[in-house]
Protein backbone atom coordinates (compact mmCIF):
# COMPACT_ATOMS: atom_id res chain seq x y z
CA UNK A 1 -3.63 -23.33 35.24
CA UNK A 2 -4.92 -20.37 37.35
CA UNK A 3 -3.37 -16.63 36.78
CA UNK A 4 -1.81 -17.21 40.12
CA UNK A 5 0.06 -20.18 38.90
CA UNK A 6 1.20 -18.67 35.74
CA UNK A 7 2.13 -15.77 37.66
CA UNK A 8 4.60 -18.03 39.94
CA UNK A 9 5.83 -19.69 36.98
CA UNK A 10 7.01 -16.95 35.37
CA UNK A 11 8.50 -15.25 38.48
CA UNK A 12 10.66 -18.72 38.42
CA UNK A 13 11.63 -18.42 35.13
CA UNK A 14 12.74 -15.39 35.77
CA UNK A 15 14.93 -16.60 38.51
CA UNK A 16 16.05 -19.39 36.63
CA UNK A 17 17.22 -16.53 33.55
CA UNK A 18 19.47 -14.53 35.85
CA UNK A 19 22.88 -14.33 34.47
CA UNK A 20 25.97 -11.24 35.08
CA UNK A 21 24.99 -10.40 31.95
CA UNK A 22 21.76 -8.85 33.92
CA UNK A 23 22.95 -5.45 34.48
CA UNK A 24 24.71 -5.20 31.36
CA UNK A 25 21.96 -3.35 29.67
CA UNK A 26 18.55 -1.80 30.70
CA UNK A 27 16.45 -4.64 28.92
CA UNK A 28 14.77 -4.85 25.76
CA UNK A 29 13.17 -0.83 25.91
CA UNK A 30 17.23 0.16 27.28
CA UNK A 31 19.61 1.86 25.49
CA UNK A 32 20.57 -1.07 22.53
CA UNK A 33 23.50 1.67 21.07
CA UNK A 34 25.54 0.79 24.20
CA UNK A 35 25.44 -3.04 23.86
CA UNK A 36 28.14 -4.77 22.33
CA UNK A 37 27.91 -6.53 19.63
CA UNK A 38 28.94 -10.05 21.42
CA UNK A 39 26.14 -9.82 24.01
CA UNK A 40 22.77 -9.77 21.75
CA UNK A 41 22.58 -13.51 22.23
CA UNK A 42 23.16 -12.53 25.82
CA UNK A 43 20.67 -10.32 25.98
CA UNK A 44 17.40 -12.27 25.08
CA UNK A 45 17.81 -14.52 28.06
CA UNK A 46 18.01 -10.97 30.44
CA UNK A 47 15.28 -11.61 33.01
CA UNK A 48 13.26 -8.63 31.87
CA UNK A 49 13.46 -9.60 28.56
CA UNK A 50 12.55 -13.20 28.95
CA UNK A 51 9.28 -12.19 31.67
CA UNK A 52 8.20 -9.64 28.69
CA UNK A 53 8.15 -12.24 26.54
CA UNK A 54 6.34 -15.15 28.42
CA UNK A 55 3.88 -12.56 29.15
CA UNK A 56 3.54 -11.60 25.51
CA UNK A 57 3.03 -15.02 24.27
CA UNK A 58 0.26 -15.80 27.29
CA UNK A 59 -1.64 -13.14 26.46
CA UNK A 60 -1.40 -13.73 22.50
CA UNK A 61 -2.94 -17.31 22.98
CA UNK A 62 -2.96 -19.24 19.93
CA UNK A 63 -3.26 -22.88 18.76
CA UNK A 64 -0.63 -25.69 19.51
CA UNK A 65 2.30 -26.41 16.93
CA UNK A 66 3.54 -29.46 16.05
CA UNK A 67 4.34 -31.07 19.60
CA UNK A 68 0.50 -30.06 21.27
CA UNK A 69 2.13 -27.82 24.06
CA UNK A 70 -0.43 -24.91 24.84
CA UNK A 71 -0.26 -21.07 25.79
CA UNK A 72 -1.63 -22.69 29.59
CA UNK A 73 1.48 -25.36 29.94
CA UNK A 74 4.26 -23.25 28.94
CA UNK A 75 5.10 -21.66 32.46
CA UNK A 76 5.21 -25.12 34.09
CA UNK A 77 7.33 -26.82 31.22
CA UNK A 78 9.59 -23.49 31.55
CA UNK A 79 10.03 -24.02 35.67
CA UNK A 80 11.16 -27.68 35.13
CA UNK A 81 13.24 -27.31 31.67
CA UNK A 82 14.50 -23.54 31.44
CA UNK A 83 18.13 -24.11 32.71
CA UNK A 84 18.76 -26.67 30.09
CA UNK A 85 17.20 -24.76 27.35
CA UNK A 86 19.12 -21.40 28.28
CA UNK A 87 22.01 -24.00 28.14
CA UNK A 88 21.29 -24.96 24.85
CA UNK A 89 20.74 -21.17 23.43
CA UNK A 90 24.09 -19.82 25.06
CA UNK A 91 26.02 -23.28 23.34
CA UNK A 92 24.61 -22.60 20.00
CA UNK A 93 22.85 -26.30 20.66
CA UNK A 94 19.10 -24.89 20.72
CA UNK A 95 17.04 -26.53 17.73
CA UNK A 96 13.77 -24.96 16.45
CA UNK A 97 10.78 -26.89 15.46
CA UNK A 98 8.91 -27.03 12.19
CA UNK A 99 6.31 -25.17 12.63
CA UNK A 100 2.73 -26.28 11.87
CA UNK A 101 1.02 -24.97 8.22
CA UNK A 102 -2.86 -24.39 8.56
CA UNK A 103 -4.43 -22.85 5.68
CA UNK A 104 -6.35 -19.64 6.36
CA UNK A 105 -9.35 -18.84 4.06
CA UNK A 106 -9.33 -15.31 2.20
CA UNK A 107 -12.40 -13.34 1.40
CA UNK A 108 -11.41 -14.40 -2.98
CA UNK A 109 -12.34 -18.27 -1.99
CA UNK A 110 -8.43 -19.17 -1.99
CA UNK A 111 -6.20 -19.41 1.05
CA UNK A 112 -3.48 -17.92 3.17
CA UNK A 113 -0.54 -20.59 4.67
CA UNK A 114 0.23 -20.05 8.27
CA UNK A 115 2.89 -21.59 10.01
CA UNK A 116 2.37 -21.97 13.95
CA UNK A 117 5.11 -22.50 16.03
CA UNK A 118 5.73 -24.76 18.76
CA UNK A 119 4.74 -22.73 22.47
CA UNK A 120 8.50 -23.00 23.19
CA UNK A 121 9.77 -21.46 19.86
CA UNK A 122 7.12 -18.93 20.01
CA UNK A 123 8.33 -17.86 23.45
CA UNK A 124 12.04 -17.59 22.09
CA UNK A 125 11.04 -15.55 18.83
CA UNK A 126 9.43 -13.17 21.53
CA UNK A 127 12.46 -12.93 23.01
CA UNK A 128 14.58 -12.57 19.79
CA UNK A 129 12.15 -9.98 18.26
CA UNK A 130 12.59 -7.65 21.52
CA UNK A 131 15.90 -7.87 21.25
CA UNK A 132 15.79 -6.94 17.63
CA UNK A 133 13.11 -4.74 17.96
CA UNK A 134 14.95 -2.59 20.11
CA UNK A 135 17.84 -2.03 18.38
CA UNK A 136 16.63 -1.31 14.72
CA UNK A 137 13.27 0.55 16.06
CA UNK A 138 14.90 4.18 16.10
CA UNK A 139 16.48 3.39 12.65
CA UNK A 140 13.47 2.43 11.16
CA UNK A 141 11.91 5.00 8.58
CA UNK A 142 9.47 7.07 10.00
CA UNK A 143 6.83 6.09 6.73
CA UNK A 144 6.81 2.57 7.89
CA UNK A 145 3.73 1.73 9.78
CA UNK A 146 3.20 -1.97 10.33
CA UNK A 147 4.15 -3.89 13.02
CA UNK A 148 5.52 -0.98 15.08
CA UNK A 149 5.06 -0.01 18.36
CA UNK A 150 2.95 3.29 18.42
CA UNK A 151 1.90 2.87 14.88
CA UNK A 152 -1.18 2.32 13.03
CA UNK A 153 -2.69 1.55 9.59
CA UNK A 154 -4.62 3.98 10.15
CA UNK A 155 -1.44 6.56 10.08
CA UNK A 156 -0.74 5.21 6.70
CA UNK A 157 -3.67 6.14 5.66
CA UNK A 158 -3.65 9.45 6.53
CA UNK A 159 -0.10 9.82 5.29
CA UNK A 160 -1.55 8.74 2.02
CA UNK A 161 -3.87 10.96 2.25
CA UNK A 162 -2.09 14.05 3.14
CA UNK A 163 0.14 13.55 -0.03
CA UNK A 164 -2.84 13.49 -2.24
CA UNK A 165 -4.31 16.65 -0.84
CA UNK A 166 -0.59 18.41 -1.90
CA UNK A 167 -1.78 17.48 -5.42
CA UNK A 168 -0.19 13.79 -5.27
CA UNK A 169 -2.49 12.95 -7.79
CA UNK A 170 -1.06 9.31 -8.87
CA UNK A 171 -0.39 6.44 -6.90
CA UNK A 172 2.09 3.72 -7.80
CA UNK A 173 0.45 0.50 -5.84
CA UNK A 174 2.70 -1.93 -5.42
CA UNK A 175 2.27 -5.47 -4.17
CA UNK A 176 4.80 -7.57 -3.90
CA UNK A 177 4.12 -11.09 -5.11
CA UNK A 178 4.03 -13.65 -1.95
CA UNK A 179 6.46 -11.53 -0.22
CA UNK A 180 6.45 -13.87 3.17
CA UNK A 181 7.09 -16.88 0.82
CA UNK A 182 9.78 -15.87 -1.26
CA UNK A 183 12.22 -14.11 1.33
CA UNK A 184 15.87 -14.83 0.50
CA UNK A 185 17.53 -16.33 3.62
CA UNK A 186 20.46 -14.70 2.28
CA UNK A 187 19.58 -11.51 1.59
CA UNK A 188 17.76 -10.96 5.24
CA UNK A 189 20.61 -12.21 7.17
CA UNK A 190 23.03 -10.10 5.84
CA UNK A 191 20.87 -6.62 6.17
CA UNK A 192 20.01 -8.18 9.80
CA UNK A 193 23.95 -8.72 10.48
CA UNK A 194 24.94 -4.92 9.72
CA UNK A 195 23.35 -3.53 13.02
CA UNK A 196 22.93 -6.87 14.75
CA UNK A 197 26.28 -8.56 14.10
CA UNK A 198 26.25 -10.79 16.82
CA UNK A 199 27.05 -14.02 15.34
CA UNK A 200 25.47 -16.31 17.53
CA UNK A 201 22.40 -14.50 17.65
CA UNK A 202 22.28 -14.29 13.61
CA UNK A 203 22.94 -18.24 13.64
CA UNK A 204 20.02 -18.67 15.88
CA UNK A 205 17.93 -16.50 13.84
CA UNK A 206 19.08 -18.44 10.34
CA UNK A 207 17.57 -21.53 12.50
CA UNK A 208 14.07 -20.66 12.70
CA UNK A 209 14.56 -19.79 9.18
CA UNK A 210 15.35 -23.34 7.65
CA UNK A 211 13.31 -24.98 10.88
CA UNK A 212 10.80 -25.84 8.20
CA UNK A 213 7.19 -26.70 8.06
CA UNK A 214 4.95 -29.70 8.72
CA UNK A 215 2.33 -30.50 6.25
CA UNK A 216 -0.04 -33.40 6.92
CA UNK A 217 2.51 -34.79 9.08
CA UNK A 218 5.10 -34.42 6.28
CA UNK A 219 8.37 -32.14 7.60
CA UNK A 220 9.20 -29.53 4.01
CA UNK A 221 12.22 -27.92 3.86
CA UNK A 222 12.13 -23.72 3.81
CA UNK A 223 14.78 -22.59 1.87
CA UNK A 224 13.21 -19.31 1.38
CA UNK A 225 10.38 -16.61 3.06
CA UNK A 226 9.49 -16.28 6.57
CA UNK A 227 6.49 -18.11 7.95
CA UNK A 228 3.71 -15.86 9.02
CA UNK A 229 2.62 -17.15 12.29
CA UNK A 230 5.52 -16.31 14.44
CA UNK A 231 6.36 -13.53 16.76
CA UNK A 232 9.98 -13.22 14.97
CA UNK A 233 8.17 -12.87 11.49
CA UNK A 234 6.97 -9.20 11.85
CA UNK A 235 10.41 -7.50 12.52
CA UNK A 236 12.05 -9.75 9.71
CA UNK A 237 9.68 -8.34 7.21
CA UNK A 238 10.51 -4.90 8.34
CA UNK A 239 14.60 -5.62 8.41
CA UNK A 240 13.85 -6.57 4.74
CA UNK A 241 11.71 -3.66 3.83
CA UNK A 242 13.47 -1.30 5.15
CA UNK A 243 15.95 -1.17 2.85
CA UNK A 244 13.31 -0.34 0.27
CA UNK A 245 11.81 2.72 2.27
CA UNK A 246 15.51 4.03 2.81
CA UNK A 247 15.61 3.55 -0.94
CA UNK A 248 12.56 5.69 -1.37
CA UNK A 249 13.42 7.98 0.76
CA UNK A 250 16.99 8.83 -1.25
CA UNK A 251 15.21 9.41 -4.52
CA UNK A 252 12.67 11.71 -2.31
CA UNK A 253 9.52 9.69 -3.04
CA UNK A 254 6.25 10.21 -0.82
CA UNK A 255 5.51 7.28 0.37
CA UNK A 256 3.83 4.93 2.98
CA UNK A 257 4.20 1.33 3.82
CA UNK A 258 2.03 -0.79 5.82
CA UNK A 259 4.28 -4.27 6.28
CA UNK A 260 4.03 -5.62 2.03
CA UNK A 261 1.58 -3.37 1.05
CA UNK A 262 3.47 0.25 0.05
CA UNK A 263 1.41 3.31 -2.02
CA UNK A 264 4.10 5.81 -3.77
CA UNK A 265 2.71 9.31 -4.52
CA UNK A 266 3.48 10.87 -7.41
CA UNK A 267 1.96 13.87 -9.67
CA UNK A 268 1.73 12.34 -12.98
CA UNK A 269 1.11 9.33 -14.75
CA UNK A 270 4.58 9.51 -16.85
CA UNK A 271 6.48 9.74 -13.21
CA UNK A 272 4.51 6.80 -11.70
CA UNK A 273 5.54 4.28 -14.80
CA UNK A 274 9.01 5.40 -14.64
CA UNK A 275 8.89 5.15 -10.59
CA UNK A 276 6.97 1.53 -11.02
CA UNK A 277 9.69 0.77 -13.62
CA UNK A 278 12.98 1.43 -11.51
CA UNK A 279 11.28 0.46 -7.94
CA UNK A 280 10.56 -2.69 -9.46
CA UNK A 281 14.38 -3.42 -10.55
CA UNK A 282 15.76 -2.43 -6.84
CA UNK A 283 12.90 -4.70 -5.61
CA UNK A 284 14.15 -7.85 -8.18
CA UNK A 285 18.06 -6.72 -7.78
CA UNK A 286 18.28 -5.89 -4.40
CA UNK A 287 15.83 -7.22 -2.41
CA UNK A 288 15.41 -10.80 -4.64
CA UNK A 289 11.69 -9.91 -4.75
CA UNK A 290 9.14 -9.64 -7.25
CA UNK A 291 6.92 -7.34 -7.92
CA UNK A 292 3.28 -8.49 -8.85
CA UNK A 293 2.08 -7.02 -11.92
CA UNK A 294 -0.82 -8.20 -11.59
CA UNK A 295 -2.13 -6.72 -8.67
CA UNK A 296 0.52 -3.71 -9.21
CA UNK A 297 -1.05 -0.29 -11.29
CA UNK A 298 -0.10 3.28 -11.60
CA UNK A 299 -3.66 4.90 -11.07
CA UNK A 300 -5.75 7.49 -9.83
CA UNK A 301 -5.59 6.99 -5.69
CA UNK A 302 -9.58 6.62 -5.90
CA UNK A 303 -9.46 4.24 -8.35
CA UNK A 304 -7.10 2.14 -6.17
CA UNK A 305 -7.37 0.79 -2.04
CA UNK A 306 -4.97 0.83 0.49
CA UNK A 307 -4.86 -1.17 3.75
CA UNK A 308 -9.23 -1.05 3.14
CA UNK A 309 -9.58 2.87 2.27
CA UNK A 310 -9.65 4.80 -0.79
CA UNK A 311 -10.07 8.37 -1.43
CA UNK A 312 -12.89 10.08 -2.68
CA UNK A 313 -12.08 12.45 -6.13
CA UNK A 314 -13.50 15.53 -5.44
CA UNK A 315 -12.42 16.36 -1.81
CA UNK A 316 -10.13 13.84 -1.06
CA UNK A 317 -12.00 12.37 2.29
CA UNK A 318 -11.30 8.80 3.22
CA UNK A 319 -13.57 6.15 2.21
CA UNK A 320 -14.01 2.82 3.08
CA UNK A 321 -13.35 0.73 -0.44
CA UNK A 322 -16.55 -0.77 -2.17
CA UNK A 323 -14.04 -4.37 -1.37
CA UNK A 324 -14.20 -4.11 2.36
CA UNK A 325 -17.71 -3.51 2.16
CA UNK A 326 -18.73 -6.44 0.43
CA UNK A 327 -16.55 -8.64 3.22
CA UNK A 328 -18.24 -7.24 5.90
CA UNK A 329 -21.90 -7.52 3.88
CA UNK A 330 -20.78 -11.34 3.75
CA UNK A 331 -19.59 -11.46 7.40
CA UNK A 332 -23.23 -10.58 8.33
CA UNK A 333 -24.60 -13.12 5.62
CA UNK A 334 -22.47 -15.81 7.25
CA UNK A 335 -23.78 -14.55 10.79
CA UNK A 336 -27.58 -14.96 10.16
CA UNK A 337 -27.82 -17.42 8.06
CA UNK A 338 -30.74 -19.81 9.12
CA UNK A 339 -29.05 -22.97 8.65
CA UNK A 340 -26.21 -22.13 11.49
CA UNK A 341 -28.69 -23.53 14.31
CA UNK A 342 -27.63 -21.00 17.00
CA UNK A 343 -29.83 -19.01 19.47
CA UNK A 344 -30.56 -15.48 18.57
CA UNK A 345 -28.42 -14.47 21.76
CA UNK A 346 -25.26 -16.09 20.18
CA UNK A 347 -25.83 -14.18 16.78
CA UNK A 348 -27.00 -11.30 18.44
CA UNK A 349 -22.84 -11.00 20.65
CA UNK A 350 -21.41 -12.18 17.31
CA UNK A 351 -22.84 -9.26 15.40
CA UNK A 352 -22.34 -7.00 17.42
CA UNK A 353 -18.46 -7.66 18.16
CA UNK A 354 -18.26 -7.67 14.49
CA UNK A 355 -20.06 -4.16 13.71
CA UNK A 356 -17.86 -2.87 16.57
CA UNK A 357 -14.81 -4.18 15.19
CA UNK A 358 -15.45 -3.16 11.94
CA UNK A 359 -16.72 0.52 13.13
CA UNK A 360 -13.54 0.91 15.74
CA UNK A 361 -11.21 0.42 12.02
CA UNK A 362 -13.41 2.55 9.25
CA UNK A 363 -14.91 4.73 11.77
CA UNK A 364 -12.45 7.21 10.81
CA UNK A 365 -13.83 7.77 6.87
């Protein structure tokens, strides 16, 4: 499918989508505070909304799911089957598929699950997550950096770093232990429901939830966590989180957060085992998490990395951590190796999109 086709596709979609509930708000980037609480559902089949979101998921790409639709075929199915799928979403009758698990190698030799969505569902968790997105954006705390429009790693980083150089001196690292496995449905649903208490919308949402997950051809329930894969995913782990940086933030920790990876500041070791000790109780009580205490320490900030940077101990500059290093070291290895049987012109593009990517993120230490 050319540009030009997609183009017309979506501009019929968009037709397709129009509803009187069009003008009831100015789209996903509006004014949510003025949208009652009935019309959420309403909202993520607004034209605007819906063209964002098509666009979104074209330009994302991304493998098939479970029924072998692609990023190219969506538009067309979309100009021959949106009016009965917007039927189905505004009857409550709309039913997710289980998404596809592919295991993702990690740098350790062990692997990361992700779950890939059908093209459809993927399109309507763009949808949702604008919707979402918009309203719980501006209440979202300003030390929480991933998956956030205008934000960066990178500005966790610094916000690290400009606690240490007040004479933060300890960090309590905390990982929490397989956070995007072990989210309670429960738990989620209710923090989503008490500034998006649209009902339908929330019954949708508890859908892709328990859609759950093909393995080898095998259909698993999910009774817990949210699949990393999906568009919907990001802002979920946020709605969750940010209960825990509001928590923070009342006790009047420095902190930053990065999606599951969060670095409290404090200025002793005694404070960062009593912080470790009560954070990790809200985490288990409130949040029906776990904190990892494995990969969890209260430590000197340049004994520790965060989000691939650590800090050097006598002036406190940025580094890049001895761990991100080594990947890259063994990105290169992988690249040149003699056995790959590739022309010196492929390695030569590979390497250098590589160095570039890897300079363009630790270029700042």
């Amino acid at each position: 499918m050319t540009n030009r086709d997609g183009i017309a596709s979506a501009n019929l979609l968009v037709q397709a989508a129009a509803t009187p509930q069009d003008e009831l708000a100015a789209g996903a980037s509006g004014h949510p505070e003025s949208i009652p609480p009935c019309a959420w559902l309403a909202q993520v089949s607004e034209r605007a909304n819906l063209q964002r979101a098509l666009k979104r998921v074209r330009r994302n790409k991304g493998a098939p799911g479970i029924d072998g639709m692609t990023v190219d075929e969506l538009p067309e199915y979309l100009r021959h089957h949106w009016p009965e799928i917007r039927a189905q979403l505004e009857t409550g009758q709309y039913r997710p598929r289980p998404v596809k698990r592919v295991e993702i190698p990690k740098a350790d030799g062990k692997t990361r699950p992700l779950g890939i969505p059908t093209v459809l569902d993927r399109f309507i968790q763009q949808a949702i997550a604008q919707v979402i997105s918009a309203h719980w954006e501006p209440r979202f705390h300003p030390h929480s950096y991933g998956f956030r429009p205008g934000r960066s790693a990178h500005q966790a980083v610094r916000q690290v770093q400009a606690s240490i150089r007040e004479g933060y001196g300890w960090v309590v690292d905390m990982d929490l232990q397989s956070f995007f496995d072990r989210v309670n449905h429960d738990r989620l649903l209710a923090r989503l429901k008490s500034r998006s208490p649209d009902a339908a919308l929330l019954r949708l949402v508890k859908r892709f939830l328990k859609a759950g997950v093909s393995v080898d051809g095998k259909i698993e329930a999910t009774p817990m966590g949210v699949p990393q894969g999906g568009p919907l995913s990001p802002v979920l782990a946020n709605v969750v989180l940010d209960e825990l940086d509001w928590e923070l933030d009342r006790r009047g920790h420095r902190f930053a957060r990065y999606a599951d990876d969060c670095n409290i500041l404090v200025k002793s070791k005694r404070a960062g085992e009593r912080v470790m000790a009560s954070v990790t109780r809200f985490v288990s009580d409130s949040l029906r998490l776990t904190v990892n205490p494995l990969k969890s320490a209260v430590d000197r900030p340049w004994k520790r990395k965060f989000l691939g940077f650590t800090v050097s101990r006598t002036d406190k500059k940025l580094k890049v951590a001895d761990k991100a290093l080594d990947k890259l070291k063994d990105r290169v290895r992988e690249l040149t190796r003699r056995t790959r049987g590739t022309t010196m012109g492929v390695i030569a593009a590979e390497l250098r999109e590589t160095l570039l990517g890897w300079k363009a993120y630790f270029g700042i230490a």
